[in-house]
Protein backbone atom coordinates (compact mmCIF):
# COMPACT_ATOMS: atom_id res chain seq x y z
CA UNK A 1 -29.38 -92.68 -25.59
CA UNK A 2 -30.83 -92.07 -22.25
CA UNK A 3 -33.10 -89.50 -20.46
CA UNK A 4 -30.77 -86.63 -21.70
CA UNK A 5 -31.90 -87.71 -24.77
CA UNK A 6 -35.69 -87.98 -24.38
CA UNK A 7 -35.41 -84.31 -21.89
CA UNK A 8 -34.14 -82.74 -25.21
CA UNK A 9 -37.04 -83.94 -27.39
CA UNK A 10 -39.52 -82.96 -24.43
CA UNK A 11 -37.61 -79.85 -24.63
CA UNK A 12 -38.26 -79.28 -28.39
CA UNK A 13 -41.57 -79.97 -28.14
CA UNK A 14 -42.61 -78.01 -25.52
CA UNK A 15 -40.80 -74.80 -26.90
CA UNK A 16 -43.35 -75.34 -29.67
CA UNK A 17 -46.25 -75.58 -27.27
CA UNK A 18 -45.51 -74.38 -23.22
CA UNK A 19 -42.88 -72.09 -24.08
CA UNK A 20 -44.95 -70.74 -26.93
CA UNK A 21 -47.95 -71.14 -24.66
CA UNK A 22 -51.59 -71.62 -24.66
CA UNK A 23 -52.15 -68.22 -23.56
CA UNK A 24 -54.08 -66.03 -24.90
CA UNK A 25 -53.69 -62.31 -23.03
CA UNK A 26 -51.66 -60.06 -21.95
CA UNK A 27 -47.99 -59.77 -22.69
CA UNK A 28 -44.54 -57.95 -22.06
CA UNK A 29 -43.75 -57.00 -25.25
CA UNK A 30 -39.73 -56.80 -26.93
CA UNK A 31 -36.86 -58.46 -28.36
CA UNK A 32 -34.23 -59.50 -26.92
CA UNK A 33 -31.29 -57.58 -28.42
CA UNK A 34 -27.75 -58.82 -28.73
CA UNK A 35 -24.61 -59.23 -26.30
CA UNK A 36 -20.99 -58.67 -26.89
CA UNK A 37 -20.21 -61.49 -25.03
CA UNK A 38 -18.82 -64.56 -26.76
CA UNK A 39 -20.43 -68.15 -26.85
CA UNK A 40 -19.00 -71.48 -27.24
CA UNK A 41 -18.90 -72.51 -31.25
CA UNK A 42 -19.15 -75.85 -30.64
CA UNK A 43 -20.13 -78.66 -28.13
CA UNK A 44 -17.02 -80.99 -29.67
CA UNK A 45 -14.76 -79.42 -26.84
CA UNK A 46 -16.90 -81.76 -24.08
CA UNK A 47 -14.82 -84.20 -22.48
CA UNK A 48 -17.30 -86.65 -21.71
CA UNK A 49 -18.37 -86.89 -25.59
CA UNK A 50 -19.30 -90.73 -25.97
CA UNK A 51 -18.04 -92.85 -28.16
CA UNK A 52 -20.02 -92.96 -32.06
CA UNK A 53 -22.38 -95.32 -31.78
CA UNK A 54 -22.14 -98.52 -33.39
CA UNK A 55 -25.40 -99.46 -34.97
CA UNK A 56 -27.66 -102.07 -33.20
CA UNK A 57 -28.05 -105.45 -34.95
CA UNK A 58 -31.63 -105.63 -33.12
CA UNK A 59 -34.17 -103.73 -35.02
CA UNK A 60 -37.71 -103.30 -33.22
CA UNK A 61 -39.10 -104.77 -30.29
CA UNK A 62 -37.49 -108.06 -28.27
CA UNK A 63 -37.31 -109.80 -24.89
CA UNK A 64 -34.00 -107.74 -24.29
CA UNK A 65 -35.08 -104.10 -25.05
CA UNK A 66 -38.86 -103.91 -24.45
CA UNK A 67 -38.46 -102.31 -21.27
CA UNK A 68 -36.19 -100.11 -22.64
CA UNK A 69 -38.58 -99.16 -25.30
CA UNK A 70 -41.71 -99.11 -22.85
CA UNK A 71 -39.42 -96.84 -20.43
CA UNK A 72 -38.57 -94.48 -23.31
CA UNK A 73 -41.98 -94.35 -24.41
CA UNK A 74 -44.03 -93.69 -21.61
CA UNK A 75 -41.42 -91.61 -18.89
CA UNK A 76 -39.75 -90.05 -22.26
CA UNK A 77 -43.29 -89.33 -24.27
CA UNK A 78 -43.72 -86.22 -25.44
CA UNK A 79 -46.97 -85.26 -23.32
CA UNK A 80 -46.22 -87.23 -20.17
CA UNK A 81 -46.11 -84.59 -17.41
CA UNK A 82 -48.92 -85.19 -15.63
CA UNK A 83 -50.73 -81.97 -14.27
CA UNK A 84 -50.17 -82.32 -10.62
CA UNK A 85 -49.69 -78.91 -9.87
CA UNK A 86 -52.67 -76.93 -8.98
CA UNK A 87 -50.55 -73.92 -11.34
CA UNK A 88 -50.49 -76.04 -14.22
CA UNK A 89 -50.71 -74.16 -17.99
CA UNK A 90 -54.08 -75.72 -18.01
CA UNK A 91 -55.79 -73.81 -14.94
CA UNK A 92 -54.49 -70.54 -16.52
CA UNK A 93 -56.76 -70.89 -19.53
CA UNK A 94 -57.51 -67.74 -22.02
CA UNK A 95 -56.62 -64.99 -19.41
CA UNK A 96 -52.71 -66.12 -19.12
CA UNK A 97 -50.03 -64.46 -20.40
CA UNK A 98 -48.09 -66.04 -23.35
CA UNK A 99 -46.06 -68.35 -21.32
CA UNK A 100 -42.67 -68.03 -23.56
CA UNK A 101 -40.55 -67.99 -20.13
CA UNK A 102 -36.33 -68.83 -21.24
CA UNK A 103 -37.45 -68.23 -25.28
CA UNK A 104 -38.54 -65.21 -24.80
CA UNK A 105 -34.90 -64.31 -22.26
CA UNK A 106 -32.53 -61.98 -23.55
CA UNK A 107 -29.74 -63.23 -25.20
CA UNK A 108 -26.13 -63.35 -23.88
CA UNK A 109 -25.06 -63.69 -27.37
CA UNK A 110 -26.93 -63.35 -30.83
CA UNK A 111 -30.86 -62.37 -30.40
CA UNK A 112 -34.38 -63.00 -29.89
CA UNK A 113 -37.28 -61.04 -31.03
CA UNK A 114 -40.35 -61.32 -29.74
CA UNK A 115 -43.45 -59.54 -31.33
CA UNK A 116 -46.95 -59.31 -30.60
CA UNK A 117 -50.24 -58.52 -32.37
CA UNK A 118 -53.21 -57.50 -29.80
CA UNK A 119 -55.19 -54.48 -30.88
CA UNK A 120 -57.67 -54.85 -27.91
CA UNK A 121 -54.33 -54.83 -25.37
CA UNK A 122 -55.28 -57.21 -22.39
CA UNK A 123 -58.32 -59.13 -23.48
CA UNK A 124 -56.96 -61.28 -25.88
CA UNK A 125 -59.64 -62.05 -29.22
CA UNK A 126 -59.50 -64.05 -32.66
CA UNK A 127 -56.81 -62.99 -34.78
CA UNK A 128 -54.07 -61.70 -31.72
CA UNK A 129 -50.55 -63.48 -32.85
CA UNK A 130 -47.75 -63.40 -31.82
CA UNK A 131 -43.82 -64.11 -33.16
CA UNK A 132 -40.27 -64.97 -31.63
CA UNK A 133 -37.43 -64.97 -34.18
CA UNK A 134 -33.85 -66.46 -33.08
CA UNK A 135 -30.57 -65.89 -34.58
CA UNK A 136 -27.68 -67.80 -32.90
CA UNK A 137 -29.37 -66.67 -29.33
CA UNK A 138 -27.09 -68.18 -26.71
CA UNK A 139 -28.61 -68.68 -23.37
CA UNK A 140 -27.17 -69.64 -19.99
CA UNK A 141 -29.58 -72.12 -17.59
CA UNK A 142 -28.62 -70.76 -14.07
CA UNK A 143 -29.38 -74.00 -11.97
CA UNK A 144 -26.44 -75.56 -13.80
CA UNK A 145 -24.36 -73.42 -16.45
CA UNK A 146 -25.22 -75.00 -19.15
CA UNK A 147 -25.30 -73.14 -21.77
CA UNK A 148 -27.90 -73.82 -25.85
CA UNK A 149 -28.04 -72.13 -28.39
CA UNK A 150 -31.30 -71.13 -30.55
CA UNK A 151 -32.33 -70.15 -34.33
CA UNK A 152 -35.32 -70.00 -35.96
CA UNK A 153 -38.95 -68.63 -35.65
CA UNK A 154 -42.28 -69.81 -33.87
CA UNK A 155 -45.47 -67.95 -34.91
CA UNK A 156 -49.12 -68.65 -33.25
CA UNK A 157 -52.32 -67.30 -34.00
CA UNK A 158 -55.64 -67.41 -31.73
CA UNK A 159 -58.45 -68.60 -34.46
CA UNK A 160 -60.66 -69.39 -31.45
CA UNK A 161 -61.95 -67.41 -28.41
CA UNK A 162 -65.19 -67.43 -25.97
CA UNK A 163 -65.52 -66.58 -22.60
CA UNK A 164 -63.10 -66.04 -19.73
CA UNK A 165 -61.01 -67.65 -16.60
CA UNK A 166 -63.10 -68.18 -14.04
CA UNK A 167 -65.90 -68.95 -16.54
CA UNK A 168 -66.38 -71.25 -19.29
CA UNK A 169 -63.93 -70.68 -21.79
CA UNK A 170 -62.89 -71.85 -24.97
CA UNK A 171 -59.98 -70.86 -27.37
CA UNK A 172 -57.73 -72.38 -30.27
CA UNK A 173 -53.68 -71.39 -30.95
CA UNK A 174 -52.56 -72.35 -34.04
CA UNK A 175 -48.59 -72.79 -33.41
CA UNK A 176 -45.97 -72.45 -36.70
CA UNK A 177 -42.75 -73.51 -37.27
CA UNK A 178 -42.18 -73.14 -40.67
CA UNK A 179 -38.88 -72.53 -40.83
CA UNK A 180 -37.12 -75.26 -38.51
CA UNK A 181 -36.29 -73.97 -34.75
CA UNK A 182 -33.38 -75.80 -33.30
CA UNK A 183 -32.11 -75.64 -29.96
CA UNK A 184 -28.19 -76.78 -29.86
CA UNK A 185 -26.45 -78.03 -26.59
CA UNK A 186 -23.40 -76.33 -26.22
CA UNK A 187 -22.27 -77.57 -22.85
CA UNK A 188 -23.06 -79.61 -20.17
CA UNK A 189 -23.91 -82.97 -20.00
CA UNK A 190 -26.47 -82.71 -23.30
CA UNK A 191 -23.54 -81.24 -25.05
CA UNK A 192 -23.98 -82.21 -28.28
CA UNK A 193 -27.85 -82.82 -28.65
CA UNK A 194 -29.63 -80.86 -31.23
CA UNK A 195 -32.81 -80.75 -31.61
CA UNK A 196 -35.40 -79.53 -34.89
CA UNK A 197 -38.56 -78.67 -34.44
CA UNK A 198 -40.88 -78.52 -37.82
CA UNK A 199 -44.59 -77.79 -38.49
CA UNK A 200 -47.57 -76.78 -37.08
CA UNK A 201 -50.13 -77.79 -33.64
CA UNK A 202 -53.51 -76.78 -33.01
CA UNK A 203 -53.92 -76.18 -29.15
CA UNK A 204 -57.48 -76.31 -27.55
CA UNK A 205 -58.44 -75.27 -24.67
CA UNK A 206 -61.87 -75.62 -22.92
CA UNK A 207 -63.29 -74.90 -19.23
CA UNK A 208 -64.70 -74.01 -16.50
CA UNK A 209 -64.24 -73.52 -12.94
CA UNK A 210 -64.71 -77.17 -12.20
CA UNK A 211 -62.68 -79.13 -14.38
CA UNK A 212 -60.36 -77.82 -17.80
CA UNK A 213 -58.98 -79.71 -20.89
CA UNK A 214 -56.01 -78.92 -23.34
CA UNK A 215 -55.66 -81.07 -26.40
CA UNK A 216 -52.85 -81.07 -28.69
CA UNK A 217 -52.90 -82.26 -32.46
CA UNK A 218 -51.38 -82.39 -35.45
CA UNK A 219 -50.59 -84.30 -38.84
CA UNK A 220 -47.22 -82.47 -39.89
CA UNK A 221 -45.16 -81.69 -36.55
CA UNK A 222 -41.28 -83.38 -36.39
CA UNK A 223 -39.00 -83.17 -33.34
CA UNK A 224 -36.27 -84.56 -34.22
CA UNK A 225 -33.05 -84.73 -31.58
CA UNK A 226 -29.57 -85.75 -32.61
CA UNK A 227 -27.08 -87.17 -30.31
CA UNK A 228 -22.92 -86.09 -30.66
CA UNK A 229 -22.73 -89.92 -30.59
CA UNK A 230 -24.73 -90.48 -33.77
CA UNK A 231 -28.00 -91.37 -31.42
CA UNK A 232 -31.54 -90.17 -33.07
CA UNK A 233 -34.99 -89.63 -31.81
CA UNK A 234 -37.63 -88.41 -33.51
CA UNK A 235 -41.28 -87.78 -32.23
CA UNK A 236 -43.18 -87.51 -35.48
CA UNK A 237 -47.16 -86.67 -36.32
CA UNK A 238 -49.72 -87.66 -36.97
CA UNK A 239 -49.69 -86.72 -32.97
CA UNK A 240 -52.36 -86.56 -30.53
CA UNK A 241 -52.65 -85.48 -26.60
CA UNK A 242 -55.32 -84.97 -24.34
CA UNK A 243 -54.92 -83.38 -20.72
CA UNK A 244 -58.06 -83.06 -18.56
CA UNK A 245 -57.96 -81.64 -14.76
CA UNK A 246 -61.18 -82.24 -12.90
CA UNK A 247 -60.72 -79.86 -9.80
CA UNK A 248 -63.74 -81.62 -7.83
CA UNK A 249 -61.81 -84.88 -7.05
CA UNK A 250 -58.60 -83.27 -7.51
CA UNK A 251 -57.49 -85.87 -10.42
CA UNK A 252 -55.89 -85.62 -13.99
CA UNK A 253 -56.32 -88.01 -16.98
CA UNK A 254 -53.84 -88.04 -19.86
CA UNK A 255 -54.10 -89.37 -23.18
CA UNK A 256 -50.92 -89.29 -25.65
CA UNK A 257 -51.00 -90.79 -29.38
CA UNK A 258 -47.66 -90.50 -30.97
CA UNK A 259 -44.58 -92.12 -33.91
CA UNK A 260 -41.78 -92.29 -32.55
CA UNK A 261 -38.54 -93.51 -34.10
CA UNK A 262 -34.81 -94.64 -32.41
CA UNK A 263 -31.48 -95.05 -33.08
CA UNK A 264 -29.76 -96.17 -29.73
CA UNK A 265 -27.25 -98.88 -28.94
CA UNK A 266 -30.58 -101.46 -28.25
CA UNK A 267 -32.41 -100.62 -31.42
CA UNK A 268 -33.23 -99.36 -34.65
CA UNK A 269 -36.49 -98.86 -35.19
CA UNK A 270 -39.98 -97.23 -35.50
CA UNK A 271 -42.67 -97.39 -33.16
CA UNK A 272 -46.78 -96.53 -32.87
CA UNK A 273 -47.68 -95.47 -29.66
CA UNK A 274 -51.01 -95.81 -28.63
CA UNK A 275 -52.66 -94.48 -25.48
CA UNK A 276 -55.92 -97.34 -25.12
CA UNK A 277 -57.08 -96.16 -21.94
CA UNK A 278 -56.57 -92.77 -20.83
CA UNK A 279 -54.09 -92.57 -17.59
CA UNK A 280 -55.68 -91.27 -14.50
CA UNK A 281 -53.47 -89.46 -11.59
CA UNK A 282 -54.51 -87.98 -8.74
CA UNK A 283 -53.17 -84.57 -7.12
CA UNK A 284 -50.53 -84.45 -4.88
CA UNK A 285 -49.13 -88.39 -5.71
CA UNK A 286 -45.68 -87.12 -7.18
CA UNK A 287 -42.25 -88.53 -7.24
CA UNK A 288 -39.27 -87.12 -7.94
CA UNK A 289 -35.87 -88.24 -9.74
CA UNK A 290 -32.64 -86.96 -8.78
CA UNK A 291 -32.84 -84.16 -11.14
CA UNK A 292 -36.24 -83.17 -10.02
CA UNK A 293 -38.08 -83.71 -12.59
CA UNK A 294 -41.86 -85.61 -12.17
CA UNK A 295 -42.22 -89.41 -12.35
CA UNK A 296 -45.86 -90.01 -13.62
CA UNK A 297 -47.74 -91.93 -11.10
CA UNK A 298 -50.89 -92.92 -12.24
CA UNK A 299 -53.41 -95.71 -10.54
CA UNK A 300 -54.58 -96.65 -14.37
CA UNK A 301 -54.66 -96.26 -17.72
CA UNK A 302 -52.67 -98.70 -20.43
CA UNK A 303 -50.56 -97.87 -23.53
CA UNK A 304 -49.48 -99.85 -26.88
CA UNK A 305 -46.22 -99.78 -28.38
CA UNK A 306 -46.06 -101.43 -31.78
CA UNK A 307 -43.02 -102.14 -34.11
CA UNK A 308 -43.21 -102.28 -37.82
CA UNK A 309 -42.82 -106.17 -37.68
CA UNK A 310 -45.96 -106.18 -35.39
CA UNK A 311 -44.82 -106.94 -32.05
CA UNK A 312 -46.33 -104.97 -29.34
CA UNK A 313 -45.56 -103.80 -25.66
CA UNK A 314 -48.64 -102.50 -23.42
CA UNK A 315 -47.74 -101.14 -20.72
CA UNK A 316 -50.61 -101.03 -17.60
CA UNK A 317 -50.94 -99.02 -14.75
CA UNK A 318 -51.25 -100.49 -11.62
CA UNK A 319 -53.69 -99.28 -9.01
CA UNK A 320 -51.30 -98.81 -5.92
CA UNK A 321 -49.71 -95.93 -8.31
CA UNK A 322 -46.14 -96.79 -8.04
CA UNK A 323 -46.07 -99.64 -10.55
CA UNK A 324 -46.78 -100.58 -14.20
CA UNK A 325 -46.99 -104.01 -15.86
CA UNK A 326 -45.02 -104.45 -18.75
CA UNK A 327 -46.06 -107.13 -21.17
CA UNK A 328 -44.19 -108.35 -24.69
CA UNK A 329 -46.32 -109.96 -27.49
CA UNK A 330 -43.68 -110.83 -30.48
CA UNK A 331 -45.92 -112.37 -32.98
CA UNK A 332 -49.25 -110.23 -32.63
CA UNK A 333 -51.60 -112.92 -31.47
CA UNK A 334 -52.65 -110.99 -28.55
CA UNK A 335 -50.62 -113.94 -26.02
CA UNK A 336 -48.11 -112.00 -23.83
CA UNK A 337 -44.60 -114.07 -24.26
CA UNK A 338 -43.07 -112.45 -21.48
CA UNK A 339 -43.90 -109.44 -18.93
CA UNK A 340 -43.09 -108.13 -15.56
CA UNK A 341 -44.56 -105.94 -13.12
CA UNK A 342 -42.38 -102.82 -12.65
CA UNK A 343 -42.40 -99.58 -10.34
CA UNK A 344 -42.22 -96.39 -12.13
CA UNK A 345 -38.94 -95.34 -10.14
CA UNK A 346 -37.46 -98.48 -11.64
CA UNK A 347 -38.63 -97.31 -15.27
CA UNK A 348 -36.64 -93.75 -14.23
CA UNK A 349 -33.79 -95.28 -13.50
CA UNK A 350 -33.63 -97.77 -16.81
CA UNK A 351 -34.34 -94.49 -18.94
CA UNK A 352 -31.58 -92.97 -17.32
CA UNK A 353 -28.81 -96.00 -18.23
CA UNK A 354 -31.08 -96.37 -21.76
């Protein structure tokens, strides 16, 4: 289980809530129809399939797989993409356009339907909803031919709406899945990841022309992802995320509260995480991996990871924003047993062998 892994839970989880989108105005309208052409069955025909996993003796947290865990947690969270970018879903608040970018794509093979409810067209108001049904919709990603397939339905309703962009705002989507959505990894180097998405969210949003906040929550919303190996991840409610952008200092504070449970080769087990203090980045301070994606650089902020036996990892920012320290408490008593200072490129790179 590695950062394949954890990109497919992101994945499922933001199809429920970027894909699905805060947004709150305007839209192209349409389904997708269906292709003639014809889509891989199956991701068993990868040659790099892993081996099935053997299950871990190790169950919960220990001196061997805490920074594992910790890496997993925090680079791998479900809400951990830290608005750098001045574009961010955030800063488009109520006068966006439903931001369903690849779910709402046409379909090279099966279909997607996307519908939408606004009787007063561009201004978007309480009660505007909107739908996207899938039926064995088979997409291909262009930056690397991969190709996953889709089925199910998202529904969202706005319950809440005042003001405007540019102004203060406020505004509620209430997000659906009541049905199960799954996105399937046909090929590639995911092949063989599903992942379910089940439940509902409640998105806020709130702002102004100075500073904007989203916040994320719910008490019944599963992502579950499934590895061809036998791997399993599962972000689970009750869940909780704050993002807030303060354009005056340029800076971004992120708070995630989360249950997540693994199956990997280190461990079996389930784990509370716990944002204590909320993580503060500032503009601009971004790394990248090799696949591009963002490594979270903030100058502070701590975490908690608990196991059900009670041990705990917190993991601390550091204020020269490249590094974290990682401590291990096995028995509770507050008394770190072991813990090292780490950079956050480090923590990439052990998520990506995890």
């Amino acid at each position: 289980m590695n950062k394949h892994t954890a990109r497919q839970g992101k994945k499922g989880l933001m199809a429920g809530v970027l894909s699905a989108c805060i947004a709150l105005t305007a839209c192209g309208g349409g389904g997708g129809g269906s292709a003639t052409n014809t889509a891989p069955t199956s991701p068993g025909d990868n040659p790099d399939a892993p081996p099935l996993l053997t299950p871990p003796v190790t169950q919960g947290l220990t001196e061997e797989n805490y920074i594992q865990v910790a890496a997993f947690s925090f680079l791998g969270g479900l809400f951990f993409d830290f608005e750098q970018n001045p574009q961010s879903v955030n800063s488009a608040g109520p006068d966006a356009a439903f931001f369903l970018v690849a779910l709402a794509a046409d379909c090279e093979s099966g279909s997607a339907d996307f519908g939408v409810n606004m009787p007063g067209g561009i201004v978007s108001m309480v009660g505007d909803s909107f739908s996207l049904d899938h039926s064995d919709c088979v997409m291909t990603f262009p930056d690397d031919g991969s190709q996953e397939r889709t089925n199910g339905r998202f529904s969202g309703e706005i319950t809440r709406r005042t003001g405007s962009a540019g102004a203060p705002f406020t505004a509620t989507l209430l997000l659906n899945n009541s049905n199960n959505f799954t996105i399937e990894a046909l090929t590639g180097e995911d092949a063989g990841f599903i992942t379910t998405i089940e439940g509902q969210l409640q998105i806020d949003t709130e702002g102004d022309t100075v500073t904007d906040t989203s916040m994320i929550t719910s008490a019944d919303y599963t992502v579950t992802t499934t590895s061809a190996a036998g791997e399993r991840l599962i972000f689970e409610s009750p869940v909780s995320a704050i993002n807030r952008r303060d354009m005056s200092n340029n800076t971004f504070t992120t708070e995630v509260d989360y249950t997540l449970s693994l199956l990997s080769a280190i461990t079996d087990g389930t784990f509370v995480v716990d944002t204590t203090t909320p993580f503060l980045g500032i503009g601009g301070m971004v790394a990248l991996d090799a696949e591009g994606d963002v490594i979270p650089q903030p100058i502070s902020g701590a975490l908690t990871i608990t196991d059900s036996n009670g041990a705990v990892v917190t993991l601390t920012a550091m204020t020269d924003g490249v590094s974290a320290e990682i401590s291990l408490d096995l028995d509770g008593d507050t008394v770190a047993d072991v813990s090292q200072i780490i950079t956050y490129e480090v923590l990439d790179a052990v998520l990506e062998a995890f």
